[in-house]
N, C-alpha and C. Protein backbone atom coordinates (compact mmCIF):
# COMPACT_ATOMS: atom_id res chain seq x y z
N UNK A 1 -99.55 141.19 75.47
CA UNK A 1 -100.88 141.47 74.99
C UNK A 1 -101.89 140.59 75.71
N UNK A 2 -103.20 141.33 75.80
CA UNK A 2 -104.31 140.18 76.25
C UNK A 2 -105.13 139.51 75.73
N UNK A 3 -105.32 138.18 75.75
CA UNK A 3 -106.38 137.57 75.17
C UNK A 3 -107.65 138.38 74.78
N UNK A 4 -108.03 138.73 74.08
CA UNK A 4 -109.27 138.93 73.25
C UNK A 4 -110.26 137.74 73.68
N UNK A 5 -111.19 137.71 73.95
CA UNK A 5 -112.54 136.16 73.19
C UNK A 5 -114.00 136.86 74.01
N UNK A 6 -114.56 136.33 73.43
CA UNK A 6 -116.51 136.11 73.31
C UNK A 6 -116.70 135.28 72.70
N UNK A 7 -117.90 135.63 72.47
CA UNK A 7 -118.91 134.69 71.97
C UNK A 7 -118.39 134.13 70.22
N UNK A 8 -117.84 135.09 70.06
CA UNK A 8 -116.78 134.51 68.31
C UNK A 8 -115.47 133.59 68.37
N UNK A 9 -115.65 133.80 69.29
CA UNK A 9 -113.79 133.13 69.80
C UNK A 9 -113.97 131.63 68.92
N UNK A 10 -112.97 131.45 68.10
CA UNK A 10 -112.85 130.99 66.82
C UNK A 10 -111.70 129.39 67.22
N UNK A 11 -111.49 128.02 66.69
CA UNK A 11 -110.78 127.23 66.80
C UNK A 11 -109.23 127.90 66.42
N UNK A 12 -108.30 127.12 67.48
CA UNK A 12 -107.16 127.62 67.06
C UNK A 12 -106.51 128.57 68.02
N UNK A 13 -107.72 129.02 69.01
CA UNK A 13 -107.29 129.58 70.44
C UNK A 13 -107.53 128.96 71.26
N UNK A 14 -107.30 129.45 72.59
CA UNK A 14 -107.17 128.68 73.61
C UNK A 14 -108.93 128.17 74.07
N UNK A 15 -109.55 129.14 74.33
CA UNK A 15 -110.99 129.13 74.65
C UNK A 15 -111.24 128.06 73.95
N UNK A 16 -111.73 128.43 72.61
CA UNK A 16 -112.35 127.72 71.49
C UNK A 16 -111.96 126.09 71.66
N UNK A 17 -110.27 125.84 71.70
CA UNK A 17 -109.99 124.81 71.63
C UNK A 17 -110.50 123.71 72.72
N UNK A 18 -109.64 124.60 74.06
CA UNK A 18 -110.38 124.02 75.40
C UNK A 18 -111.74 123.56 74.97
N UNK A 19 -112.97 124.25 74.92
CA UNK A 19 -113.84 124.13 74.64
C UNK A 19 -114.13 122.94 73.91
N UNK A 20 -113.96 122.27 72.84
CA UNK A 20 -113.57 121.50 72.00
C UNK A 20 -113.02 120.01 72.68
N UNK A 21 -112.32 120.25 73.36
CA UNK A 21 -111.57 119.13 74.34
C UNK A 21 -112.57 118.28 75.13
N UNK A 22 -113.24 119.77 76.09
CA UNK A 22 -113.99 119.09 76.89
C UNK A 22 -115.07 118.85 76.38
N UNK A 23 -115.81 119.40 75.10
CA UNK A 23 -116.93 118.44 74.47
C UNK A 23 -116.30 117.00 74.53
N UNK A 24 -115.21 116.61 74.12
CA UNK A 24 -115.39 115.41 73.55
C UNK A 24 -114.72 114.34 74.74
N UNK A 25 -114.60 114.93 75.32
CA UNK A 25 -114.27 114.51 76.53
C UNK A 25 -112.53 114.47 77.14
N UNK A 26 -112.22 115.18 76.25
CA UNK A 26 -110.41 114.86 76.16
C UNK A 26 -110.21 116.18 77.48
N UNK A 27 -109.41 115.44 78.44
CA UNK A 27 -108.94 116.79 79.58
C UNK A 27 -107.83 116.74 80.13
N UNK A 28 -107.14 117.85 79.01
CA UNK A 28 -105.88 118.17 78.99
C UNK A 28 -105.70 119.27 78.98
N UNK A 29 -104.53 120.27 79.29
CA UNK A 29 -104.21 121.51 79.40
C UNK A 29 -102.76 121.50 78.98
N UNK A 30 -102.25 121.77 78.28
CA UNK A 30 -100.94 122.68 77.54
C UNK A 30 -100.72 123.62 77.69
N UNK A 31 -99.65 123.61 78.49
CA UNK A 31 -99.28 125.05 79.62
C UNK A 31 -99.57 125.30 80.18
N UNK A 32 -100.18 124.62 81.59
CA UNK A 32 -100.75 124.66 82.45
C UNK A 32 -100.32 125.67 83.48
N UNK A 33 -99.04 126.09 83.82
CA UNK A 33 -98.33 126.16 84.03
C UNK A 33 -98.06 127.77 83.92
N UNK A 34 -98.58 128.05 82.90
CA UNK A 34 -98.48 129.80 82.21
C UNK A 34 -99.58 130.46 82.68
N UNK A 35 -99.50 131.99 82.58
CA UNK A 35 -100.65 132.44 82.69
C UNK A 35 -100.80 133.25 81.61
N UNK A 36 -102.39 134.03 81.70
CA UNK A 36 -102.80 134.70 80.56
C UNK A 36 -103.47 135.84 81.15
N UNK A 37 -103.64 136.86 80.54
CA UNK A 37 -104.60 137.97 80.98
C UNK A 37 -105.73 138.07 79.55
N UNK A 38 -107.00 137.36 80.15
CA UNK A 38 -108.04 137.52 79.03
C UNK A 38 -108.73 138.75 79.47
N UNK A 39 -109.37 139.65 78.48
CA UNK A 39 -110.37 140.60 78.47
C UNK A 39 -111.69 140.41 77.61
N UNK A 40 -112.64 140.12 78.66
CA UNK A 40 -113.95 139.93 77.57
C UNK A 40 -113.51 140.87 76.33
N UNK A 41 -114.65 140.76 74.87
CA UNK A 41 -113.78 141.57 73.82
C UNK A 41 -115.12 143.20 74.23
N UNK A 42 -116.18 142.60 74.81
CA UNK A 42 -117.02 143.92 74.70
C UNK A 42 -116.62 144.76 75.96
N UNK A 43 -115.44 144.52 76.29
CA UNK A 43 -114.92 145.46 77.49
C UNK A 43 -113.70 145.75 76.63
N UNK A 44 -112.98 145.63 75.96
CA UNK A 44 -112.12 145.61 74.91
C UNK A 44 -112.60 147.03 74.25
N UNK A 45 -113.91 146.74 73.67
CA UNK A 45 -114.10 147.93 72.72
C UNK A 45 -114.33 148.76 73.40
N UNK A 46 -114.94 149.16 74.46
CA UNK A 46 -115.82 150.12 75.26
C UNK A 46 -114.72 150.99 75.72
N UNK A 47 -113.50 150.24 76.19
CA UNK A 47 -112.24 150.88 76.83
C UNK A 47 -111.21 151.42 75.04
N UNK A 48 -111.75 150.97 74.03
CA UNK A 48 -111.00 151.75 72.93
C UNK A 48 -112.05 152.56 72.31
N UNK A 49 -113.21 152.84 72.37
CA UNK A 49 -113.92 153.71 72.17
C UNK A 49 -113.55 155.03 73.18
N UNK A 50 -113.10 154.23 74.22
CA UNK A 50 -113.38 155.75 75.47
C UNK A 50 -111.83 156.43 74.73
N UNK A 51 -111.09 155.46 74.83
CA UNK A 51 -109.48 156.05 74.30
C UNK A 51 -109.63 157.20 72.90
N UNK A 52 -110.72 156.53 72.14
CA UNK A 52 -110.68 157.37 70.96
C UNK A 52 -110.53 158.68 71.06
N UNK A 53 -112.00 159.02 71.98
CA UNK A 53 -112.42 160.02 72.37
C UNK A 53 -111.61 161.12 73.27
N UNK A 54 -110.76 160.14 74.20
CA UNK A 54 -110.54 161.23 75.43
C UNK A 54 -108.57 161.09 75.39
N UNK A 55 -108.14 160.57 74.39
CA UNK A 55 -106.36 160.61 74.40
C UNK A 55 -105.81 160.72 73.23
N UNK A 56 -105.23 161.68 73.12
CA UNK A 56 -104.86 162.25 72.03
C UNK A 56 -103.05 161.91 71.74
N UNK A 57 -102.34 161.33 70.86
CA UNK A 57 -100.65 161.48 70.82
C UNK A 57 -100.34 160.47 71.95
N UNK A 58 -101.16 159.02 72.40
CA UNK A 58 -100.75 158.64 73.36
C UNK A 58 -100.52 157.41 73.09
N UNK A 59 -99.41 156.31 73.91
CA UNK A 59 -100.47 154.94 73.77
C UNK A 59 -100.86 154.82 74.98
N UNK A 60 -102.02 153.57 74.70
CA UNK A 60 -102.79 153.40 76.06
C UNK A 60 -102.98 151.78 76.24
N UNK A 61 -101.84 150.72 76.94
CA UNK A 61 -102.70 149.38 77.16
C UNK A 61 -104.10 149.39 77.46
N UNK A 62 -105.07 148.66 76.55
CA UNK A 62 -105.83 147.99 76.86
C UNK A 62 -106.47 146.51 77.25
N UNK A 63 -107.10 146.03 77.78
CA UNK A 63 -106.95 144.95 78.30
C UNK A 63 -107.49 144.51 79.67
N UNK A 64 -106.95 143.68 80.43
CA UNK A 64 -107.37 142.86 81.56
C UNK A 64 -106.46 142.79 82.55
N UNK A 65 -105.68 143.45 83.82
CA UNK A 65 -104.74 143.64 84.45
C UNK A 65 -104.67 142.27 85.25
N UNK A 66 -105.54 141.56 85.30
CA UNK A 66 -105.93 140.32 86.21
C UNK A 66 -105.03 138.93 85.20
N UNK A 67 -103.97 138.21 86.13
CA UNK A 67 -103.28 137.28 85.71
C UNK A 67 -104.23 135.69 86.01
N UNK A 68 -104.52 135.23 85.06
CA UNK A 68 -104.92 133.88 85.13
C UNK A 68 -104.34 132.98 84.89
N UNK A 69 -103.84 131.96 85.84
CA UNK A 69 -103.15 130.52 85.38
C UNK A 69 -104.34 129.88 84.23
N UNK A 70 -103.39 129.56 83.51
CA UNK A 70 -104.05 128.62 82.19
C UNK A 70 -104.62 127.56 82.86
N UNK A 71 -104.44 126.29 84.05
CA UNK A 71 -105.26 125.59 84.20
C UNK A 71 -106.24 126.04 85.28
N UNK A 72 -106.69 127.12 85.48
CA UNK A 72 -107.76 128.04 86.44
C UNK A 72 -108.69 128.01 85.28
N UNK A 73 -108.14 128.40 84.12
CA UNK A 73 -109.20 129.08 83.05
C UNK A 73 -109.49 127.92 82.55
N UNK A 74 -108.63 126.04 82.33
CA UNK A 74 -109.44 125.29 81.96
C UNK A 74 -110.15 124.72 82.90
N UNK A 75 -110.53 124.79 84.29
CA UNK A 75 -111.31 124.54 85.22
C UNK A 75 -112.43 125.40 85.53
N UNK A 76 -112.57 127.14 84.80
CA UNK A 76 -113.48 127.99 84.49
C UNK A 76 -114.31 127.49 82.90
N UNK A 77 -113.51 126.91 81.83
CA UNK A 77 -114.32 126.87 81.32
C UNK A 77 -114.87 125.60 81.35
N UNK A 78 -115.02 124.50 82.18
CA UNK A 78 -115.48 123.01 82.27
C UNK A 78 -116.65 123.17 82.95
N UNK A 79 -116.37 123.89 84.37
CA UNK A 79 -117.69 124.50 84.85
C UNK A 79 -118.29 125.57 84.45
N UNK A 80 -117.99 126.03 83.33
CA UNK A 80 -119.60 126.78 82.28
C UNK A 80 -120.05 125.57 81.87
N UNK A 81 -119.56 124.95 81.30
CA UNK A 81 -120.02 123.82 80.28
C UNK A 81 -120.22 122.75 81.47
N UNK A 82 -120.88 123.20 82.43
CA UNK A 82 -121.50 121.76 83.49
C UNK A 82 -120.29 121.09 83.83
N UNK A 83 -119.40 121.00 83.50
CA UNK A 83 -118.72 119.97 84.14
C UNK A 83 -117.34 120.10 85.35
N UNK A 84 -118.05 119.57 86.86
CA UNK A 84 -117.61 120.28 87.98
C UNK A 84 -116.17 120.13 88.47
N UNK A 85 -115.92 118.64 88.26
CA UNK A 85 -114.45 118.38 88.79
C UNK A 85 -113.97 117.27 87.70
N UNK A 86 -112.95 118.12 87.08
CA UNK A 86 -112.51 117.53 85.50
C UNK A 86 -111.18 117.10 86.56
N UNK A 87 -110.83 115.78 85.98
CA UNK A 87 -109.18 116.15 86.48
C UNK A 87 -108.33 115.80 84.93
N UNK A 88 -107.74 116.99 84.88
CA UNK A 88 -106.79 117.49 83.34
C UNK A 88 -105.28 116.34 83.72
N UNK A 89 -105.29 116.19 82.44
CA UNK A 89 -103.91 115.64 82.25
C UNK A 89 -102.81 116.99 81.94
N UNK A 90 -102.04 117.24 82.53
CA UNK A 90 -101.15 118.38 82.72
C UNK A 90 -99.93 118.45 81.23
N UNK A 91 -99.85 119.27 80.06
CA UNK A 91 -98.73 119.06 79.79
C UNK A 91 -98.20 120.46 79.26
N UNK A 92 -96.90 120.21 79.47
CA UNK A 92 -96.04 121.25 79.38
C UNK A 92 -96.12 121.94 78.21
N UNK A 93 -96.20 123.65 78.17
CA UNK A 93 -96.18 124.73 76.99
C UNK A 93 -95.40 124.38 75.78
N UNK A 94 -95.67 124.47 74.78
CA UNK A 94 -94.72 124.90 73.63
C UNK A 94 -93.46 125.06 73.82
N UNK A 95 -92.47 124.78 73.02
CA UNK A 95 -91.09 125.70 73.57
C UNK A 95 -91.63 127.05 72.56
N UNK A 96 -90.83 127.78 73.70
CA UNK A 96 -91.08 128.88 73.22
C UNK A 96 -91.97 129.93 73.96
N UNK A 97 -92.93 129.32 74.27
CA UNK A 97 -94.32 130.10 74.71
C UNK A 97 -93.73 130.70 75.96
N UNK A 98 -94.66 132.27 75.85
CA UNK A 98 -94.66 132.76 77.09
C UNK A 98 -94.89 132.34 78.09
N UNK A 99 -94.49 132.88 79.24
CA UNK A 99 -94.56 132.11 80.69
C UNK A 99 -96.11 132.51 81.21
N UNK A 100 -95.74 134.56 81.03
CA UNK A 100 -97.01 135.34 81.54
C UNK A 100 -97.32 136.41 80.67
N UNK A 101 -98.29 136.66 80.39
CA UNK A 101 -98.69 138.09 79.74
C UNK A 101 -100.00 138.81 80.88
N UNK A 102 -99.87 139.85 80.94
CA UNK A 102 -100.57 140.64 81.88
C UNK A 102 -99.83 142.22 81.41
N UNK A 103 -101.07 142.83 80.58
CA UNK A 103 -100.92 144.26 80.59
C UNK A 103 -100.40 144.98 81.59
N UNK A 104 -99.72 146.55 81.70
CA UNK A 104 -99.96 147.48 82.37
C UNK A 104 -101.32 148.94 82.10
N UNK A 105 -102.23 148.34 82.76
CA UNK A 105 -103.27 149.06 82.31
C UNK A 105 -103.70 150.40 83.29
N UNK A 106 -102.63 150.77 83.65
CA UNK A 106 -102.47 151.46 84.66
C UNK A 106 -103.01 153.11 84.18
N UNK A 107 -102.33 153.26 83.14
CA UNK A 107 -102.75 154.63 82.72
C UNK A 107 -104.49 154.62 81.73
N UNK A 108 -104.77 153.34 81.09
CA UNK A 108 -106.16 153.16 80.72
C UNK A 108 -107.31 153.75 82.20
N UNK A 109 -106.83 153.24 83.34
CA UNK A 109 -107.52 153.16 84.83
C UNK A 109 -107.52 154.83 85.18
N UNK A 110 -106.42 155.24 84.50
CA UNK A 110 -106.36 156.97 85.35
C UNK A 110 -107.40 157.72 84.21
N UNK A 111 -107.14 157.22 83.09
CA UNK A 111 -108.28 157.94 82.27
C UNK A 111 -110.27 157.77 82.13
N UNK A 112 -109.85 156.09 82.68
CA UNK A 112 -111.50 155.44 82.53
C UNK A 112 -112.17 155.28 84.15
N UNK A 113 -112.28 156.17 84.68
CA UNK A 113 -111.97 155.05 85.76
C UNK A 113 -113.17 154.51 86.42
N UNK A 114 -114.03 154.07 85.66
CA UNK A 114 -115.01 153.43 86.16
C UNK A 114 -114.67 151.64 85.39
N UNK A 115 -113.61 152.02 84.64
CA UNK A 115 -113.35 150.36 83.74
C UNK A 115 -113.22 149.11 84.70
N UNK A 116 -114.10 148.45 84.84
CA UNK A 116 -113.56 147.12 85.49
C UNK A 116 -113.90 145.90 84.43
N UNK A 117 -113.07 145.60 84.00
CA UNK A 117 -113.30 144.01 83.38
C UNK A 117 -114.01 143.49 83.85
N UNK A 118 -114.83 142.50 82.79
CA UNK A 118 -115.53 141.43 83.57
C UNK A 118 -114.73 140.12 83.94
N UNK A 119 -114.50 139.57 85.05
CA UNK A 119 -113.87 138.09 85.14
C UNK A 119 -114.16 137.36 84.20
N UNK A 120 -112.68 136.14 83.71
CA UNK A 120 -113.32 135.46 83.31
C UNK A 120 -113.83 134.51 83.35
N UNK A 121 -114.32 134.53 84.58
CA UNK A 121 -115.68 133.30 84.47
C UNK A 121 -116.75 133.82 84.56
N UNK A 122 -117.40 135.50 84.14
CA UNK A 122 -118.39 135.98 84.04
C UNK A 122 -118.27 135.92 82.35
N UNK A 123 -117.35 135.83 81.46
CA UNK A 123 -117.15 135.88 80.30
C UNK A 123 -117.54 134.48 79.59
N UNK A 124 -117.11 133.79 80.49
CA UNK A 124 -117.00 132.59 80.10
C UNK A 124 -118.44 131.70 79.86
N UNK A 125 -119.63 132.47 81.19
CA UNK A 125 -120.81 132.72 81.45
C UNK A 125 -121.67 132.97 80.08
N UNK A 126 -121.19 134.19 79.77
CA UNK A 126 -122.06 134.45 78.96
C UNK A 126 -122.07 134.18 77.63
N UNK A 127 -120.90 133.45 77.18
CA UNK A 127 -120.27 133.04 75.77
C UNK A 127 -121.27 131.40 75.94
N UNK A 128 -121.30 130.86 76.74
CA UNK A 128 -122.24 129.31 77.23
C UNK A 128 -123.67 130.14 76.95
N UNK A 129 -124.29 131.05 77.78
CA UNK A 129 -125.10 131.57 78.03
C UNK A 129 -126.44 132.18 76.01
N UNK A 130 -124.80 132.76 75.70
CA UNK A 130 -125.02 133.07 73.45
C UNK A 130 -124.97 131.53 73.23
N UNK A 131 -124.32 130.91 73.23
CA UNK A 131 -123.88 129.66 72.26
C UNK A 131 -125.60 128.93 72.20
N UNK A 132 -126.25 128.89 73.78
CA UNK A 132 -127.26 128.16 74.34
C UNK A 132 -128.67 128.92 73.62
N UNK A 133 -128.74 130.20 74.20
CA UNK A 133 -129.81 130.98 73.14
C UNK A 133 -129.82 131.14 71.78
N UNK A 134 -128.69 131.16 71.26
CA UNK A 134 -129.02 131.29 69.47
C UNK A 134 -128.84 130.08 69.18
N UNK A 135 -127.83 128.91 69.69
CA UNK A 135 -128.36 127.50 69.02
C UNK A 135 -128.60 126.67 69.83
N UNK A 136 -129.71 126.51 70.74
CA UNK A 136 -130.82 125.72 71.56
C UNK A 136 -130.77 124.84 71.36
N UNK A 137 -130.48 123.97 69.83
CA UNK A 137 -131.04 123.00 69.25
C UNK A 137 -130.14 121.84 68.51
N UNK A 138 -128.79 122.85 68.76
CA UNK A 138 -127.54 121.94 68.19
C UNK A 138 -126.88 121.55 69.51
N UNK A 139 -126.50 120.05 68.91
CA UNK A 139 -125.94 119.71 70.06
C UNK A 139 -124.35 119.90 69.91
N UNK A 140 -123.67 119.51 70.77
CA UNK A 140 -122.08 119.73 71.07
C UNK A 140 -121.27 119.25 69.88
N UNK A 141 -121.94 117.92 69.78
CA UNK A 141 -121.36 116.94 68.22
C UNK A 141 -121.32 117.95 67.19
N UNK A 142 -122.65 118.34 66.89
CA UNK A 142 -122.82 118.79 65.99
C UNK A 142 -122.07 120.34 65.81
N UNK A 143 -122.28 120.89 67.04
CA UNK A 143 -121.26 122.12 66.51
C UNK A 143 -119.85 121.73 66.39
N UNK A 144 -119.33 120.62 67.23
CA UNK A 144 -117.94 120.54 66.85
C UNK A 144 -117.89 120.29 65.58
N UNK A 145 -118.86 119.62 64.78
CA UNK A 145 -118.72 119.09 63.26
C UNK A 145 -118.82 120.38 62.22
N UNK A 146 -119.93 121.04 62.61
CA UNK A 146 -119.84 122.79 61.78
C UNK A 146 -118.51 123.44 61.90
N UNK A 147 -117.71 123.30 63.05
CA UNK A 147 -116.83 124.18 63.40
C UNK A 147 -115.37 123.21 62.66
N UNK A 148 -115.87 122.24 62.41
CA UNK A 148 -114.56 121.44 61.99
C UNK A 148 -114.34 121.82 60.45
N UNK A 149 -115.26 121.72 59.84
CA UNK A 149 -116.02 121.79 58.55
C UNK A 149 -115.23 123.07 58.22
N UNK A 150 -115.90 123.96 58.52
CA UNK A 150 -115.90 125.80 58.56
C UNK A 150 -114.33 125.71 58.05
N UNK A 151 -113.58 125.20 59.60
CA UNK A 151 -111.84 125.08 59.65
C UNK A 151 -111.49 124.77 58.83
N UNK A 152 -111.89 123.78 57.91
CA UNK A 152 -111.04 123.01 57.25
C UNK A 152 -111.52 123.96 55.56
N UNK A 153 -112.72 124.25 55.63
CA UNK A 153 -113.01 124.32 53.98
C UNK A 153 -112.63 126.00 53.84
N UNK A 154 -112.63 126.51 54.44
CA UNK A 154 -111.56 127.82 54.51
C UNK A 154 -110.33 128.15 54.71
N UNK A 155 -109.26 126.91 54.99
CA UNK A 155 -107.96 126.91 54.73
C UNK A 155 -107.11 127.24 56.35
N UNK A 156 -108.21 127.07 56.97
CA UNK A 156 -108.16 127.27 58.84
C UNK A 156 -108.31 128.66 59.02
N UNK A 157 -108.92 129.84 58.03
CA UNK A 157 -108.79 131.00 58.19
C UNK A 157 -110.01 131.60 59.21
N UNK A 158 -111.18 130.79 58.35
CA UNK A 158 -112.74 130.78 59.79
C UNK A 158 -112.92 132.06 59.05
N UNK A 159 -112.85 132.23 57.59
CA UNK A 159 -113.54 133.64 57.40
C UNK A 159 -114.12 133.08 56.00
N UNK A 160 -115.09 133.74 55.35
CA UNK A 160 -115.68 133.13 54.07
C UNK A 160 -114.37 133.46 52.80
N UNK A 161 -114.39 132.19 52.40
CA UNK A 161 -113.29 132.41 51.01
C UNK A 161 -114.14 131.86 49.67
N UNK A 162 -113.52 132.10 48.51
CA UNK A 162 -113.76 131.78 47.43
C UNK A 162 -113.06 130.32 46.87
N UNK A 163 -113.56 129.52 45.67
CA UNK A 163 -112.60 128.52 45.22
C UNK A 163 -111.53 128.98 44.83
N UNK A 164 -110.38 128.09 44.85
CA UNK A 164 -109.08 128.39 44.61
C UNK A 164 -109.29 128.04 43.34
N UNK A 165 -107.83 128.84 42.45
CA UNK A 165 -107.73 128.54 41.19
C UNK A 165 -107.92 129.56 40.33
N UNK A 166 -107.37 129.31 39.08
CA UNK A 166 -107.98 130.51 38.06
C UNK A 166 -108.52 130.40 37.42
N UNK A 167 -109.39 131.26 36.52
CA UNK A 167 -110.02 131.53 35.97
C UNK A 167 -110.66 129.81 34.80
N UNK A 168 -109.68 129.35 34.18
CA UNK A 168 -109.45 128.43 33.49
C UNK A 168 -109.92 127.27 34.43
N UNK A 169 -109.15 126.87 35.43
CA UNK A 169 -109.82 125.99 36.47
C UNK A 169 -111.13 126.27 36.85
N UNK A 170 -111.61 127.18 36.89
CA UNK A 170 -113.12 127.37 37.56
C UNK A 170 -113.92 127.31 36.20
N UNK A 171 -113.78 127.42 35.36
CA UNK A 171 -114.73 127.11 34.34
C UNK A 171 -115.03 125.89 33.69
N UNK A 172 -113.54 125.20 34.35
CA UNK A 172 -113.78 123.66 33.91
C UNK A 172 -114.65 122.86 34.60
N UNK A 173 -115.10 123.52 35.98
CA UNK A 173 -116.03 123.19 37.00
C UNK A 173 -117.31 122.69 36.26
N UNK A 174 -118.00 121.55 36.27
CA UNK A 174 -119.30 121.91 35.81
C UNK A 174 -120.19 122.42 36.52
N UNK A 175 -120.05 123.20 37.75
CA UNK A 175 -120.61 124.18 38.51
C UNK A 175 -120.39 124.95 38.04
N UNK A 176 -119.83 125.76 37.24
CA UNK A 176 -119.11 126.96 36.83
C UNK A 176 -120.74 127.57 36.70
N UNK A 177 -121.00 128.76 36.82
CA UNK A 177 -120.22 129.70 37.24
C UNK A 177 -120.36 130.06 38.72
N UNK A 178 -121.35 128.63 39.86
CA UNK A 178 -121.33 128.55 41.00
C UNK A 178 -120.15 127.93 41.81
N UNK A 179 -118.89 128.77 40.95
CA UNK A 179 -117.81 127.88 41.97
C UNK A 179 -118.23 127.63 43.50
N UNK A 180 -117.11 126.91 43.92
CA UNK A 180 -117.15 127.15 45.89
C UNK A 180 -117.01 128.36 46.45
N UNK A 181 -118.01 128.58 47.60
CA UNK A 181 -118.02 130.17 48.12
C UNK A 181 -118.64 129.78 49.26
N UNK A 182 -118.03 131.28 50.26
CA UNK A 182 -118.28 130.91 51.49
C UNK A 182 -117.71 130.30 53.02
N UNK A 183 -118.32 129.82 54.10
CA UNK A 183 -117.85 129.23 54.86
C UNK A 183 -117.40 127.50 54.65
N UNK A 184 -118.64 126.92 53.74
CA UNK A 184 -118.41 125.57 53.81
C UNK A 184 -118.40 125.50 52.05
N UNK A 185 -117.65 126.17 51.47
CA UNK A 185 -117.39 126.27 49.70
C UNK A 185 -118.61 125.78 48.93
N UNK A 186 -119.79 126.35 49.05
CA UNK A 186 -121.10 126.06 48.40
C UNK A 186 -121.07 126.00 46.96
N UNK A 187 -121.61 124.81 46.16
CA UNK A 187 -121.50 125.41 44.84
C UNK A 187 -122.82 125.02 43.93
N UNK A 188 -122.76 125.05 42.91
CA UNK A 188 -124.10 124.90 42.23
C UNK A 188 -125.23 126.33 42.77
N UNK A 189 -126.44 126.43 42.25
CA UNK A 189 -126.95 127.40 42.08
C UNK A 189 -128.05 127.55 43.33
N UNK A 190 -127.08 127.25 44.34
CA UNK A 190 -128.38 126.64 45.98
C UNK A 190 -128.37 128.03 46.23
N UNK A 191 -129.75 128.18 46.62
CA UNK A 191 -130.16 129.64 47.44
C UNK A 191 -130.54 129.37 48.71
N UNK A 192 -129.61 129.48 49.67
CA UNK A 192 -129.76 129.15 51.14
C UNK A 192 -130.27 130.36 52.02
């Protein structure tokens, strides 16, 4: 399968994490060694929209036919993020982990065939490019600290949850009936 990521690409993947590293200055790569086939995700949908439409009783890889060594892509994403010649401390994959993943997108190409992925360091571009226009104003610290936050008070899920517990526990809250909700478990009667 191929990497998925944009501009959502969430802690806990490779992007996100990388990303994360080289804010804080840590430059390392785990699995350096492997490769990956990423597909921006808005070339993702465009190529399963076309599938909807035009293949009927089939399957169809979608994806990114282009093999990237994992430390290419952490040297693509250091130079989005300004920084030109990182030198990574190298360490070896997971046991376990794949060596390579790279679709056969061969029959997606006979049906679409104007599909070309965007590279990813045109992806990588424009995910720096969102992060910079919608938050101008936060710095690196600070999103690593939102993004740590987020991780942790949602159970590492990165999606909005409710307080845990039942019914009985949440009323003992003296927040009750503003239990925790949300990304960062809000409680009391705040209208944000």
């Amino acid at each position: 399968l191929p990497i998925f990521y944009g501009e959502d690409s969430k802690a806990g993947h490779f992007i996100a994490d990388q990303m994360a590293k080289i804010k804080h200055g840590v430059f390392e790569v785990t699995g350096w060694n492997e490769t990956r086939s990423f597909c921006y995700v808005e070339d993702g949908i465009r190529a399963t929209i076309h599938c909807g439409f035009n293949v009927y009783r089939d399957v169809v890889n979608i994806g990114n036919d282009v093999e990237t060594p994992i430390l290419e892509a952490a040297e693509t994403i250091a130079r989005a993020m300004g920084v030109h010649d990182p030198k990574f401390t190298l360490l070896e994959g997971k046991p376990g982990s794949t060596q390579t993943r790279r679709p056969n997108i061969s029959k997606l190409r006979s049906i679409m065939k104007d599909y070309q992925p965007r590279t990813f360091a045109e992806g990588m571009e424009k995910i720096i490019d969102y992060r910079d226009s919608k938050y101008p104003k936060v710095t690196d610290d600070q999103l690593a600290y939102i993004l740590a936050t987020v991780k942790w008070e949602t159970a590492h899920t990165m999606q909005p949850i409710k307080e845990g517990g039942g019914e009985k526990y949440l009323r003992s809250k003296k927040y009750y009936p503003w239990y925790g909700r949300g990304l960062v478990q809000l409680t009391w009667d705040y209208k944000i």
